[in-house]
PDB file of N, CA and C in Angstrom:
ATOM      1  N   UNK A   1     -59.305  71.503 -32.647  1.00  0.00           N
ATOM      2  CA  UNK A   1     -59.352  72.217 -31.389  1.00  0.00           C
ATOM      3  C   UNK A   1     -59.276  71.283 -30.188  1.00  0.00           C
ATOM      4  N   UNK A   2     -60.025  70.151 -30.223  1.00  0.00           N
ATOM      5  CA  UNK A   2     -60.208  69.346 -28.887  1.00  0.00           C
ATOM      6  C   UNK A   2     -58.346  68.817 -28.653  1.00  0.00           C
ATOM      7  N   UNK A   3     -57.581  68.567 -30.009  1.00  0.00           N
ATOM      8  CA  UNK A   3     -56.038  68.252 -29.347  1.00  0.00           C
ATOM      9  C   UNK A   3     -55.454  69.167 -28.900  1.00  0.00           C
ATOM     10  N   UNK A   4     -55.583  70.547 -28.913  1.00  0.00           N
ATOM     11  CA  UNK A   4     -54.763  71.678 -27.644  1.00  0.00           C
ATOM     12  C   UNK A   4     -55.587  71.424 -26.369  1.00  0.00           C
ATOM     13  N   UNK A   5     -56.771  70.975 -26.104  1.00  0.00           N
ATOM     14  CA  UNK A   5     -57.315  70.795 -25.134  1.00  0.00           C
ATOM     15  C   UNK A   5     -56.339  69.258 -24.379  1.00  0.00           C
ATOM     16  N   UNK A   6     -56.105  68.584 -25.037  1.00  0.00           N
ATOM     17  CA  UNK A   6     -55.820  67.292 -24.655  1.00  0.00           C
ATOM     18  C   UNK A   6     -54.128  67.667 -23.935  1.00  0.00           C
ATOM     19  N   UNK A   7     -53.367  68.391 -24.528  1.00  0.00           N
ATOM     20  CA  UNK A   7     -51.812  68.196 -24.386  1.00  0.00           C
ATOM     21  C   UNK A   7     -52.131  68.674 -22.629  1.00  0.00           C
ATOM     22  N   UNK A   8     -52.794  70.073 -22.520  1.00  0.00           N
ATOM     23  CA  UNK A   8     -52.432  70.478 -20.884  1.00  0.00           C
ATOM     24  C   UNK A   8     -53.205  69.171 -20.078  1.00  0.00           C
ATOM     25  N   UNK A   9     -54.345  68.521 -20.321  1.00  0.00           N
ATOM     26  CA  UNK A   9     -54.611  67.230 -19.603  1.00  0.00           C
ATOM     27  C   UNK A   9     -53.322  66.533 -19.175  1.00  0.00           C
ATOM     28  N   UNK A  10     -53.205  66.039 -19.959  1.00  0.00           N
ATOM     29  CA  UNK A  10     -51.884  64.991 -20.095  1.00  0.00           C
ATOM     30  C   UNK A  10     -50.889  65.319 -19.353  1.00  0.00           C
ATOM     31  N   UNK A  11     -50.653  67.121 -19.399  1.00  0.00           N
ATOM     32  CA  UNK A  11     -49.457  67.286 -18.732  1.00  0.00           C
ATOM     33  C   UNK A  11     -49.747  67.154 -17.493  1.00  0.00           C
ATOM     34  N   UNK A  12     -51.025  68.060 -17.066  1.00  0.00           N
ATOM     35  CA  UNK A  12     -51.612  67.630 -15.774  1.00  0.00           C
ATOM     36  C   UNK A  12     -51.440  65.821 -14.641  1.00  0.00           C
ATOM     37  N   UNK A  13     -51.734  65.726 -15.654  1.00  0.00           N
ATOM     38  CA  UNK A  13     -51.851  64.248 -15.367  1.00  0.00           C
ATOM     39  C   UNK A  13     -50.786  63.713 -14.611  1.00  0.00           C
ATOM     40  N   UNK A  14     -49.547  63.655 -15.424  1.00  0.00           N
ATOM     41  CA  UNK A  14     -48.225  63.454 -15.426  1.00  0.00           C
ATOM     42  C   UNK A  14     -47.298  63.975 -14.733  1.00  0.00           C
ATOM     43  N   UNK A  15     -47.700  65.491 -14.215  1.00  0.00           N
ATOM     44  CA  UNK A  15     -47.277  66.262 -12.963  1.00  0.00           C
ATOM     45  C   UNK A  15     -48.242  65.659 -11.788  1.00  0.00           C
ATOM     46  N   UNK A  16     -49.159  65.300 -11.897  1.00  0.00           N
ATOM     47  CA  UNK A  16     -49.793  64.627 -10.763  1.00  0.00           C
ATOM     48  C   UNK A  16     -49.127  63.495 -10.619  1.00  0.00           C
ATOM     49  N   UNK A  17     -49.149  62.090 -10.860  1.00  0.00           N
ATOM     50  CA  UNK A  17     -48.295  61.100 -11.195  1.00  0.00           C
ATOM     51  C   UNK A  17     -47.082  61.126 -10.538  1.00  0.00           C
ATOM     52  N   UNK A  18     -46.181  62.207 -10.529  1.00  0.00           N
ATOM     53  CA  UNK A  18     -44.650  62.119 -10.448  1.00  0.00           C
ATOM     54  C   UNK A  18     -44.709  62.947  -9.295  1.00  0.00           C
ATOM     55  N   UNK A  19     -46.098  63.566  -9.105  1.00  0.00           N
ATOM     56  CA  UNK A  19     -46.370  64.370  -7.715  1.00  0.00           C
ATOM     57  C   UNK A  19     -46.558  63.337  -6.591  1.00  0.00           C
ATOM     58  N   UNK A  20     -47.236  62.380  -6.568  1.00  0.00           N
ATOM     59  CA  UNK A  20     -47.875  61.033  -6.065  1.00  0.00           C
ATOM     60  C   UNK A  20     -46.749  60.203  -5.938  1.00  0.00           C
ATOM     61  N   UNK A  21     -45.567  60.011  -7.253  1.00  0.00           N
ATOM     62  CA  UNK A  21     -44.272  59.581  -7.029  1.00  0.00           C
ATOM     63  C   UNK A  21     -43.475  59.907  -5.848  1.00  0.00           C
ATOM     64  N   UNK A  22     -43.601  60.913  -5.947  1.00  0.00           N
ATOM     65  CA  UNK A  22     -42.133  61.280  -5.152  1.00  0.00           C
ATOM     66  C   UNK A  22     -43.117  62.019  -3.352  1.00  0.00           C
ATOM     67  N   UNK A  23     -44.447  61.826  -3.123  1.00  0.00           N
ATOM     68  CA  UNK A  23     -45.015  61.577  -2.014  1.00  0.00           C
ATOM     69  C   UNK A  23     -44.606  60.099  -1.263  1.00  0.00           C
ATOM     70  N   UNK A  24     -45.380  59.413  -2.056  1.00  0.00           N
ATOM     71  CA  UNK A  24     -44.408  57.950  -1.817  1.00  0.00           C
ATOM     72  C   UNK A  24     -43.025  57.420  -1.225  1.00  0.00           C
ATOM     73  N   UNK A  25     -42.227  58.140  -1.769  1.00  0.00           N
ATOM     74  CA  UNK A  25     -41.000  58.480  -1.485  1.00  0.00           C
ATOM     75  C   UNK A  25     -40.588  58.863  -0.653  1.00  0.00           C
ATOM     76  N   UNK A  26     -41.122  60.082   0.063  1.00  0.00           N
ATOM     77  CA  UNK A  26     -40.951  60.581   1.090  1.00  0.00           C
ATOM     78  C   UNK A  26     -41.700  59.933   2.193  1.00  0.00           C
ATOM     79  N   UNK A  27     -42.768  59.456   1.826  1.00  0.00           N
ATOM     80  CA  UNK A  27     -43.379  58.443   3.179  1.00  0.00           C
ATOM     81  C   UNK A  27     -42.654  57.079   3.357  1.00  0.00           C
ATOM     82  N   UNK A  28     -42.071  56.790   2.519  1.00  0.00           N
ATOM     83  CA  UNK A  28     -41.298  55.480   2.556  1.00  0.00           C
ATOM     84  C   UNK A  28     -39.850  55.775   2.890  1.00  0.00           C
ATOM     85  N   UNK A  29     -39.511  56.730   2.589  1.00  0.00           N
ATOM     86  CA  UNK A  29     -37.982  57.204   3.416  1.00  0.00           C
ATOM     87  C   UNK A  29     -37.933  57.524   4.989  1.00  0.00           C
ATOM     88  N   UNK A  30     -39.394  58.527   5.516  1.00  0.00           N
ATOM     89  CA  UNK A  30     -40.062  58.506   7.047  1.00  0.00           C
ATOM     90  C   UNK A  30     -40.151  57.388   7.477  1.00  0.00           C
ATOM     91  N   UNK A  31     -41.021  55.958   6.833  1.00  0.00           N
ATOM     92  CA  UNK A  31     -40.727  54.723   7.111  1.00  0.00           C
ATOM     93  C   UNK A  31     -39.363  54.278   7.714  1.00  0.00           C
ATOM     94  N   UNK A  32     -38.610  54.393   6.806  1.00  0.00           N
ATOM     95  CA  UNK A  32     -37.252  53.784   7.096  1.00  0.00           C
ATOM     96  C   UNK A  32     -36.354  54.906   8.157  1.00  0.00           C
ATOM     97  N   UNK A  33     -36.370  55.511   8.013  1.00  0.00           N
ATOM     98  CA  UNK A  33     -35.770  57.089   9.438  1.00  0.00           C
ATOM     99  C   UNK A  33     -36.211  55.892  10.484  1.00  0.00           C
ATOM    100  N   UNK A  34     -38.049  55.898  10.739  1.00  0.00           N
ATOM    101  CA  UNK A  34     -38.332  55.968  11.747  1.00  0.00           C
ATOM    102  C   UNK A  34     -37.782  54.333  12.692  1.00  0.00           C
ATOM    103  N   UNK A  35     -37.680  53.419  11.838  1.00  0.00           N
ATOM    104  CA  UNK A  35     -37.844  52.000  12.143  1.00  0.00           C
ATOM    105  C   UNK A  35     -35.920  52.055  11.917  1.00  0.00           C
ATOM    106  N   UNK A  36     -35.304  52.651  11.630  1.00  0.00           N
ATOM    107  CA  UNK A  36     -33.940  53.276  11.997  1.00  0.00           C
ATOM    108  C   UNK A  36     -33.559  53.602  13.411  1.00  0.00           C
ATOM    109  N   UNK A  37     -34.426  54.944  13.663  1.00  0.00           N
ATOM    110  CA  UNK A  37     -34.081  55.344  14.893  1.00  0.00           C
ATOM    111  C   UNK A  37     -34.731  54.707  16.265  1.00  0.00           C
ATOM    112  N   UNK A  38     -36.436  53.971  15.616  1.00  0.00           N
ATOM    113  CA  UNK A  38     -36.597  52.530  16.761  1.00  0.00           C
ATOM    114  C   UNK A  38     -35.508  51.375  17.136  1.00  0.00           C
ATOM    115  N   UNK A  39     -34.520  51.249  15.860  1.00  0.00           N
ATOM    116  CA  UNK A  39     -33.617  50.051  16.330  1.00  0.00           C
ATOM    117  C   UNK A  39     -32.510  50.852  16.957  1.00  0.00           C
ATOM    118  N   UNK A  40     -31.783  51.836  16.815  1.00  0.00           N
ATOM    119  CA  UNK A  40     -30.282  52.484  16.768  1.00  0.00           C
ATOM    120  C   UNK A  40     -30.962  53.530  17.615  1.00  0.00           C
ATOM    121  N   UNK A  41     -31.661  54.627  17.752  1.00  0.00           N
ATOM    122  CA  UNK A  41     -31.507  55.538  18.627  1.00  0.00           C
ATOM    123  C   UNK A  41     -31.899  56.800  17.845  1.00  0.00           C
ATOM    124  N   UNK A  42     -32.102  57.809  17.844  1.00  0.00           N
ATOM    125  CA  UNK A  42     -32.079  58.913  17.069  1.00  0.00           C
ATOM    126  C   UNK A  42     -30.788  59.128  16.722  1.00  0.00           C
ATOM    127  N   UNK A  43     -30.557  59.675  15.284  1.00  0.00           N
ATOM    128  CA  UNK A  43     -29.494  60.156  14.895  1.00  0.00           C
ATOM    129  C   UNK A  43     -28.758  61.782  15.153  1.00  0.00           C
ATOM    130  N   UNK A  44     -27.595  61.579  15.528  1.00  0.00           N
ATOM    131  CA  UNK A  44     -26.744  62.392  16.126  1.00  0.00           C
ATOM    132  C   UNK A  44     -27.047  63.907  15.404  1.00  0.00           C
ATOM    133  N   UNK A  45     -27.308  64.661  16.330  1.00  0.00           N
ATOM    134  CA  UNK A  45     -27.693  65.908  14.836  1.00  0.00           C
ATOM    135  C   UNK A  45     -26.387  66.584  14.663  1.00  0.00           C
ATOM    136  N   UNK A  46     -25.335  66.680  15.568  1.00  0.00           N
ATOM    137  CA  UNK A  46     -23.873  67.231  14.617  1.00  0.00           C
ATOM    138  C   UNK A  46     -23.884  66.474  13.851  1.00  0.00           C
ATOM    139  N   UNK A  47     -23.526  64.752  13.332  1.00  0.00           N
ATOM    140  CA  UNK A  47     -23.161  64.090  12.826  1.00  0.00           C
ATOM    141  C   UNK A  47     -23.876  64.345  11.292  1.00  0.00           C
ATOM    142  N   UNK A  48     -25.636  64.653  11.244  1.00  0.00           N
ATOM    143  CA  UNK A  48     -26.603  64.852  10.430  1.00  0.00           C
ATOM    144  C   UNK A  48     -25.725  66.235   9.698  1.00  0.00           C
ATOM    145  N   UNK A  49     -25.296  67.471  10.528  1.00  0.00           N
ATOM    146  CA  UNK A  49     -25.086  68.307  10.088  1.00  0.00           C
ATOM    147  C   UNK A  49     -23.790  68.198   9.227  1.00  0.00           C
ATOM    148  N   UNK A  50     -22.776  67.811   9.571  1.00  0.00           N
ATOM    149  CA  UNK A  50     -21.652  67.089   8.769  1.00  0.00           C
ATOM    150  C   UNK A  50     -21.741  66.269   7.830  1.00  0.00           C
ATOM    151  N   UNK A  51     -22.171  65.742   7.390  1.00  0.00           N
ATOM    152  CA  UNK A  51     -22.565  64.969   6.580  1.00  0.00           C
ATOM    153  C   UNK A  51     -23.709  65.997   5.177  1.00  0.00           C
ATOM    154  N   UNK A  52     -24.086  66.313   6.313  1.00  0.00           N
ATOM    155  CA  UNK A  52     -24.973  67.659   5.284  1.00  0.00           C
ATOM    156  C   UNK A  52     -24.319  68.402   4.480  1.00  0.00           C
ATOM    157  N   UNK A  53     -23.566  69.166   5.267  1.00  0.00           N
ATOM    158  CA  UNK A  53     -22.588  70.139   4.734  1.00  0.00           C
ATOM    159  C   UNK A  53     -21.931  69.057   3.648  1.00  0.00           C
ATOM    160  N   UNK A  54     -21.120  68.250   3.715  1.00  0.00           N
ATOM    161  CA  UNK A  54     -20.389  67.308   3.064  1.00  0.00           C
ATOM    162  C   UNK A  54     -20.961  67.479   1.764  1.00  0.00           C
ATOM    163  N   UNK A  55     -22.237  66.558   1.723  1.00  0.00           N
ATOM    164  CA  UNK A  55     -23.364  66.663   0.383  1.00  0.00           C
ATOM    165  C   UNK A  55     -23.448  68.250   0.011  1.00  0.00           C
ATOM    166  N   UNK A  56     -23.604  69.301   0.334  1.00  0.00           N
ATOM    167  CA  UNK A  56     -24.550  70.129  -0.085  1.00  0.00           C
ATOM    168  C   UNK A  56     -23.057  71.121  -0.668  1.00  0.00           C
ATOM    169  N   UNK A  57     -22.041  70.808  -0.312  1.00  0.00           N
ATOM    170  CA  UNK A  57     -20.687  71.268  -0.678  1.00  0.00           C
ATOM    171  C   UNK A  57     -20.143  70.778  -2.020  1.00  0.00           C
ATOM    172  N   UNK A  58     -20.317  69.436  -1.902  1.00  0.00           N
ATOM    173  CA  UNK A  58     -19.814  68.715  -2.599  1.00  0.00           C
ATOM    174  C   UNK A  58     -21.068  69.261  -4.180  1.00  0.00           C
ATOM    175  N   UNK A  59     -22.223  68.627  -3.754  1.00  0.00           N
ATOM    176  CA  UNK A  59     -23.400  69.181  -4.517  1.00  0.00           C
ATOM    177  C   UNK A  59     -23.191  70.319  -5.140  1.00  0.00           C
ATOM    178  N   UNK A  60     -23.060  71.822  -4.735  1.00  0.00           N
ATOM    179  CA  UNK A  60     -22.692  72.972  -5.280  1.00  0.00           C
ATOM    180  C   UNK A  60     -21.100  73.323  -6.138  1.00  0.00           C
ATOM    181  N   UNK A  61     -20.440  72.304  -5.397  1.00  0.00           N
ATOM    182  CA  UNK A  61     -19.174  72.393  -6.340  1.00  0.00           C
ATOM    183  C   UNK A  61     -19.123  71.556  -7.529  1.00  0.00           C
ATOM    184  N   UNK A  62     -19.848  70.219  -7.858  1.00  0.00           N
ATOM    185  CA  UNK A  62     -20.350  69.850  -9.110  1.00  0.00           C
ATOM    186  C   UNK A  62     -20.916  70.880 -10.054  1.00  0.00           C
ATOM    187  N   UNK A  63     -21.681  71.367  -9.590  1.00  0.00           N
ATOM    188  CA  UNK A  63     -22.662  72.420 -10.360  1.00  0.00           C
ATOM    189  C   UNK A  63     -21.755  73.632 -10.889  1.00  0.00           C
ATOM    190  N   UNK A  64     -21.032  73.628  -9.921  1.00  0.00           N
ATOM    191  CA  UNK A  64     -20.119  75.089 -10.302  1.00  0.00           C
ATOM    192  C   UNK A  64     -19.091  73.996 -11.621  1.00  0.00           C
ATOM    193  N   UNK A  65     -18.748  72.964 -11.465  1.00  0.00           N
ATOM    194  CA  UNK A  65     -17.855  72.320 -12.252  1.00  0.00           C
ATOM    195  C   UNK A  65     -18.117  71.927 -13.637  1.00  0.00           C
ATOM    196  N   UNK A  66     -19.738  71.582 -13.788  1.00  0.00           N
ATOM    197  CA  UNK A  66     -20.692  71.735 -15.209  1.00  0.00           C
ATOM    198  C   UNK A  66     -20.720  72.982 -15.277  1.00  0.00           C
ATOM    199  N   UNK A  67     -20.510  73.880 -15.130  1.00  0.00           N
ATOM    200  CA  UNK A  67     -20.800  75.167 -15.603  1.00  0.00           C
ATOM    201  C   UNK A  67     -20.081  75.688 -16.525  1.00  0.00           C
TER     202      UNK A  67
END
């Protein structure tokens, strides 16, 4: 009985972990934005949006292409 107790720990655990991962990540990407737009300026938001679209086009037409 105590090893069905153990597996949801673990998973817990491990979703925490990769939760804490990818926090990191995002504070260290804000890092770099910010010490970006201290040297260069804020970034252009058409330019942000183009580039967006670009990815998120490109992104959905992969997906449609594994399918």
């Amino acid at each position: 009985m105590p090893r069905l107790l153990t597996a949801p720990v673990s998973l817990r655990r491990t979703q925490a972990r990769e939760a804490a991962q990818r926090q990191i990540e995002r504070d260290n990407l804000a890092e770099l934005i910010a010490d970006l737009d201290k040297t260069n300026g804020p970034a252009d938001p058409q330019a942000v949006a183009s580039k967006r679209a670009k990815l998120t086009s490109s992104a959905s037409s992969d997906a449609g292409a594994a399918a």
